[in-house]
C-alpha atoms as a PDB file:
ATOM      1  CA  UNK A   1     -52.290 215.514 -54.622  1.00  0.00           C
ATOM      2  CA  UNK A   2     -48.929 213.973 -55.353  1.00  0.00           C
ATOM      3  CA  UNK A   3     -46.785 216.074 -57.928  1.00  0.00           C
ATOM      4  CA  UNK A   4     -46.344 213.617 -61.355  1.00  0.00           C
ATOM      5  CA  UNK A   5     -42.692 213.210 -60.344  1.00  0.00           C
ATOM      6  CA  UNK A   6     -42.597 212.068 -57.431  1.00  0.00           C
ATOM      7  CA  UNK A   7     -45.883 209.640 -57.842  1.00  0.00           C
ATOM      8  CA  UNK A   8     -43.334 208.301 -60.780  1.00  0.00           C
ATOM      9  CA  UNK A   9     -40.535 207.723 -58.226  1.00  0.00           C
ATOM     10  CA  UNK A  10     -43.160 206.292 -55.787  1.00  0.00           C
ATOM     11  CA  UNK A  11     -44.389 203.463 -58.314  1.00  0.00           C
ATOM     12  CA  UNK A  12     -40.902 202.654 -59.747  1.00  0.00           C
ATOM     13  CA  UNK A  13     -39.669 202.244 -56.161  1.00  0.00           C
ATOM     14  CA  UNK A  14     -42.491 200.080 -55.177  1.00  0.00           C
ATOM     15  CA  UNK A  15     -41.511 198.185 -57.959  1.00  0.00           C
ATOM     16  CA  UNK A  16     -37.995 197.672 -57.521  1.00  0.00           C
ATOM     17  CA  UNK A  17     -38.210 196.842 -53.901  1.00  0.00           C
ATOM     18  CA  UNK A  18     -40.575 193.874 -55.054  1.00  0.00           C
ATOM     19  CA  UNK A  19     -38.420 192.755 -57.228  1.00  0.00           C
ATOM     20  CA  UNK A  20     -40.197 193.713 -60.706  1.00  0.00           C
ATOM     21  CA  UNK A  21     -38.163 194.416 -64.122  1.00  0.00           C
ATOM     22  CA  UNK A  22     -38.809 197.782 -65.086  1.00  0.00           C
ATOM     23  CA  UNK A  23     -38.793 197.400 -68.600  1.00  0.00           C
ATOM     24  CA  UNK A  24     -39.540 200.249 -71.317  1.00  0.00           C
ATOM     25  CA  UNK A  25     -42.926 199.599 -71.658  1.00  0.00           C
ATOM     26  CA  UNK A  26     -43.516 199.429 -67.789  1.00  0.00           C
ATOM     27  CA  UNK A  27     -42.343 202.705 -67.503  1.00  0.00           C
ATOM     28  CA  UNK A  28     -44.201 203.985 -70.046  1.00  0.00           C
ATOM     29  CA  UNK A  29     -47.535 202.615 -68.481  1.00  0.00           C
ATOM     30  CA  UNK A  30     -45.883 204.395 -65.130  1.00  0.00           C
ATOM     31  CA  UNK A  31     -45.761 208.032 -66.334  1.00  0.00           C
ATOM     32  CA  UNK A  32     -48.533 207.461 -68.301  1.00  0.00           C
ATOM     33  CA  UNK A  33     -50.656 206.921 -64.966  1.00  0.00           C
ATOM     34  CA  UNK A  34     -48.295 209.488 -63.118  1.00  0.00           C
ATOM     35  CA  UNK A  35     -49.218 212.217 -66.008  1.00  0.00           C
ATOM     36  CA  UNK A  36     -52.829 211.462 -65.609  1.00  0.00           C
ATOM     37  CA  UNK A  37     -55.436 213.039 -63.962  1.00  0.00           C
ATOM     38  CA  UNK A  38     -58.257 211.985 -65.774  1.00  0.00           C
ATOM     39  CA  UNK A  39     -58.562 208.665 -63.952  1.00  0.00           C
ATOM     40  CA  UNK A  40     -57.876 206.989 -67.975  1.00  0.00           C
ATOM     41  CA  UNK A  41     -59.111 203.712 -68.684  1.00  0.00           C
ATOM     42  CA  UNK A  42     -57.005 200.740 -69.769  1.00  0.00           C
ATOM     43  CA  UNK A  43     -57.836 202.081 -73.353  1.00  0.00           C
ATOM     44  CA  UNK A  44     -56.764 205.729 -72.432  1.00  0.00           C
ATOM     45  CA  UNK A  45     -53.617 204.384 -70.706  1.00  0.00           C
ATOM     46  CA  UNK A  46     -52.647 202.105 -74.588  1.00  0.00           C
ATOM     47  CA  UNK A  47     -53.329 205.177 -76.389  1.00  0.00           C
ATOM     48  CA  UNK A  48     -50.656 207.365 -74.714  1.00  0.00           C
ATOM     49  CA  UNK A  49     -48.415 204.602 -74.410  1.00  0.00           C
ATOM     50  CA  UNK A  50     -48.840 203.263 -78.016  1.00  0.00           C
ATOM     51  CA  UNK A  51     -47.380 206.137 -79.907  1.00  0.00           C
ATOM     52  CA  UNK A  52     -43.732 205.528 -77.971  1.00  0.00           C
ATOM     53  CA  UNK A  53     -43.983 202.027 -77.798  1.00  0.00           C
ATOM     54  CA  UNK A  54     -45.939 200.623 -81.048  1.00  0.00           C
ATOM     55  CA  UNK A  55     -45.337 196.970 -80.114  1.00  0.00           C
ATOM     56  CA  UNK A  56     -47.399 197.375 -76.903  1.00  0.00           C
ATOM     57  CA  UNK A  57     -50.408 195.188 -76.381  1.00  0.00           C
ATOM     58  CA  UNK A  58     -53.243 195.709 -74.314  1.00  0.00           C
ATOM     59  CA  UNK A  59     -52.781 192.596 -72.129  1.00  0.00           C
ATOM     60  CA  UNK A  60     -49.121 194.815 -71.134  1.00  0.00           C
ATOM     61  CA  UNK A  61     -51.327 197.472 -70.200  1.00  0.00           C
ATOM     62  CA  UNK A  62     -53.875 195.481 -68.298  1.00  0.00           C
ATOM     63  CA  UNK A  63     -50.724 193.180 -66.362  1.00  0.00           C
ATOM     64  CA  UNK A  64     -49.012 196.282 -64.972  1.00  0.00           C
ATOM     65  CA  UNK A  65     -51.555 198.202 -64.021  1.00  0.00           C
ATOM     66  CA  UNK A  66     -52.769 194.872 -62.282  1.00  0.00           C
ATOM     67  CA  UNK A  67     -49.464 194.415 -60.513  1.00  0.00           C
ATOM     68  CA  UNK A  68     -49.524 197.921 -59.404  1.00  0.00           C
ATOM     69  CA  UNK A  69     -53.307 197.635 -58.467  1.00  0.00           C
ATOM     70  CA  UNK A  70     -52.280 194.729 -56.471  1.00  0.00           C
ATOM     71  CA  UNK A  71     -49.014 196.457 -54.660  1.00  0.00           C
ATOM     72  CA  UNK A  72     -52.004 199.727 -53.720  1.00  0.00           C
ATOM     73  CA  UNK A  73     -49.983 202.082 -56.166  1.00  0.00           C
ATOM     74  CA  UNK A  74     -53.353 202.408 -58.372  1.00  0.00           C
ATOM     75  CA  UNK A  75     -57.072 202.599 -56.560  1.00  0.00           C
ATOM     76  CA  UNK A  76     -59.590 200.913 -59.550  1.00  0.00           C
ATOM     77  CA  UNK A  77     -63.126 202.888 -59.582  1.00  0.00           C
ATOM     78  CA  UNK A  78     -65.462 200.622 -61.577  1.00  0.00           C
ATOM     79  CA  UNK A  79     -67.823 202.557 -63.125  1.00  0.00           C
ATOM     80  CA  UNK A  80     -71.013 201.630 -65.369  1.00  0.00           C
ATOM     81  CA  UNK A  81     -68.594 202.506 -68.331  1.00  0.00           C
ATOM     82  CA  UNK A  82     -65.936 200.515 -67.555  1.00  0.00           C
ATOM     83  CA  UNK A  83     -62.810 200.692 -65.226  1.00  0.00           C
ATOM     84  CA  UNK A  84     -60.992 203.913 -64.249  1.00  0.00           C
ATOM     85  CA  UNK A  85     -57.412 204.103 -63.059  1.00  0.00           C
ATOM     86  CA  UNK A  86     -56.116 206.776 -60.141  1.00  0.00           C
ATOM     87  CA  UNK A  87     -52.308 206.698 -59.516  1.00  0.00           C
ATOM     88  CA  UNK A  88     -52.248 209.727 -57.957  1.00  0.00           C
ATOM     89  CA  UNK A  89     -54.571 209.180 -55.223  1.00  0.00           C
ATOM     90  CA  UNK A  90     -54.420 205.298 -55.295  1.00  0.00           C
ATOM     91  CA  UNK A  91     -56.818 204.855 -52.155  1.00  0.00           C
ATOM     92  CA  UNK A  92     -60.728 204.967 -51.775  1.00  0.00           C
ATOM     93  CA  UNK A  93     -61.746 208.814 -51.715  1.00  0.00           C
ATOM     94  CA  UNK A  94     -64.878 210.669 -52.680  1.00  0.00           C
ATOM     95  CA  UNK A  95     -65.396 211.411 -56.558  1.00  0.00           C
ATOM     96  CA  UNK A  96     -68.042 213.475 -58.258  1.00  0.00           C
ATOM     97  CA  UNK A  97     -68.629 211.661 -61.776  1.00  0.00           C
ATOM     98  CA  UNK A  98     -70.642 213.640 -64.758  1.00  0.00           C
ATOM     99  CA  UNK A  99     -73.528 211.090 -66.339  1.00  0.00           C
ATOM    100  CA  UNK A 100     -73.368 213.292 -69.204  1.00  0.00           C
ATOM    101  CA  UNK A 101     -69.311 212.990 -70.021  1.00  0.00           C
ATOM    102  CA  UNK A 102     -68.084 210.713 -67.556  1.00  0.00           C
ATOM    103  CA  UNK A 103     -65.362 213.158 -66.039  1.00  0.00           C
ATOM    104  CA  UNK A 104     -64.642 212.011 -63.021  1.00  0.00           C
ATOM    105  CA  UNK A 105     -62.879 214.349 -60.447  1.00  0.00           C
ATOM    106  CA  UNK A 106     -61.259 214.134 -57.143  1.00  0.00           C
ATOM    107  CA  UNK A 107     -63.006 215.426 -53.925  1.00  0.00           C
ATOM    108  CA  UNK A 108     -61.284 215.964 -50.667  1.00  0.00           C
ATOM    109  CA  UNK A 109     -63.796 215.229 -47.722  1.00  0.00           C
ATOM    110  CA  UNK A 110     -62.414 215.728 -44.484  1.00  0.00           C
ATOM    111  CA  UNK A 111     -64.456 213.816 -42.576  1.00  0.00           C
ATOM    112  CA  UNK A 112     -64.425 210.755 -44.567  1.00  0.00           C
ATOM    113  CA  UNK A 113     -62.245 208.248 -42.372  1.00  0.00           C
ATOM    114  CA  UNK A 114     -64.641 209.130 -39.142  1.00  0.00           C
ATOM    115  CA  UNK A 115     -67.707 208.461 -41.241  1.00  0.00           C
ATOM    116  CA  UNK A 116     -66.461 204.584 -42.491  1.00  0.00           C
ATOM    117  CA  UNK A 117     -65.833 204.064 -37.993  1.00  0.00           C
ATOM    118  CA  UNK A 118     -69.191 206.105 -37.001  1.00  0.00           C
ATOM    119  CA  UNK A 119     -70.625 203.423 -39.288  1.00  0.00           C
ATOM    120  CA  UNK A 120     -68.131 200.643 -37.777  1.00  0.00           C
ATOM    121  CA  UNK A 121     -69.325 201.422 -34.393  1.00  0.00           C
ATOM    122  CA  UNK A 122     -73.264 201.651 -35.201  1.00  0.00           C
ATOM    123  CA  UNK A 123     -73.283 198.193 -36.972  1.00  0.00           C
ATOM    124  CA  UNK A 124     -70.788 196.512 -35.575  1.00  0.00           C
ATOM    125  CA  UNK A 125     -69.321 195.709 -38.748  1.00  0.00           C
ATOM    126  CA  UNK A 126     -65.195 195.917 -39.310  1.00  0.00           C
ATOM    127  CA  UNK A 127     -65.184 198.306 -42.341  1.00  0.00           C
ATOM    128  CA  UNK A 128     -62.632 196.851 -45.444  1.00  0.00           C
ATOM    129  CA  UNK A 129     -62.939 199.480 -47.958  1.00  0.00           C
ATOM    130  CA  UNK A 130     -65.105 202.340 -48.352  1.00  0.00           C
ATOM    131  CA  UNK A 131     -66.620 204.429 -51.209  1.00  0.00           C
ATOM    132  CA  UNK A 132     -68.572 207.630 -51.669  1.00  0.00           C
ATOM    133  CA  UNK A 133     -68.906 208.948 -55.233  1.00  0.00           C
ATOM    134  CA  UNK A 134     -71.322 211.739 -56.140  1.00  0.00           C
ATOM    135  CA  UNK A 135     -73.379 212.227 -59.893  1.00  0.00           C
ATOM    136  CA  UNK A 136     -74.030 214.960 -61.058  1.00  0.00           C
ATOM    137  CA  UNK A 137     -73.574 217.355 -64.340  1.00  0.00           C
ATOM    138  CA  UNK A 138     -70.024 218.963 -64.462  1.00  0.00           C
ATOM    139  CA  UNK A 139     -69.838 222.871 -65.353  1.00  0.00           C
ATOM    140  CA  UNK A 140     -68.517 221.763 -68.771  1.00  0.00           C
ATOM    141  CA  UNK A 141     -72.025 220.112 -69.504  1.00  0.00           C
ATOM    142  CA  UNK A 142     -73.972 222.101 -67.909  1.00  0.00           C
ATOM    143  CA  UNK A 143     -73.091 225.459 -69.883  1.00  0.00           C
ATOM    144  CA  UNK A 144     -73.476 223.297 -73.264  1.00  0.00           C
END
């Protein structure tokens, strides 16, 4: 995983080169999905950004993170709850998700990318976008 820093520099970057402002509050939504490893919602993402910047609105929070959704600096993982947010990994990868808290947590798979063109090559279909989550009960929950 990406060190907070440089994930930071990554995003800012990405926006400069397309021409974005990087305004106060932009940055603020920035680090606050650089700092995060919780995959936050759009709600998570206002609450950390809200205490810095009290004229913030939601819509801010929901434009940039669309803009950097749209420029593949964020991967969206829509979940039953709502929305989640990964800037740090911001591709389709493997989560494990608790149905008791909704923690969701990052899984490295090796084997991932020849799975999406085994299944390419037995169906004939040209894969787009892949995605393998697993449910479960985290260790948290389960020692409750």
């Amino acid at each position: 995983m990406a060190a907070p820093k440089k994930r930071f520099d990554e995003m800012v970057a990405k926006l400069k080169e397309h021409g974005y402002r990087l305004t106060p509050q932009r940055m603020a939504v920035l680090k606050a999905l650089a700092d995060s490893d919780d995959h936050p919602t759009i709600e998570k993402i206002f609450k950390r950004v809200k205490p810095d910047f009290s004229s913030t609105s939601l819509a801010t929070i929901y434009k940039t993170v669309t803009l950097l959704k749209e420029l593949g600096e964020v991967y969206e993982l829509s979940l039953s709850e709502g929305n989640r947010y990964d800037a740090m990994k911001p591709f389709p990868h493997p989560h494990l998700i608790c149905v008791n808290c909704d923690t969701v947590t990052d899984v490295d798979i090796n084997h991932l990318a020849d799975l999406a063109a085994e299944m390419s090559r037995k169906t004939g279909y040209r894969i787009l976008n892949q995605r393998v989550d697993f449910f479960g009960i985290c260790t948290d929950c389960q020692a409750e």
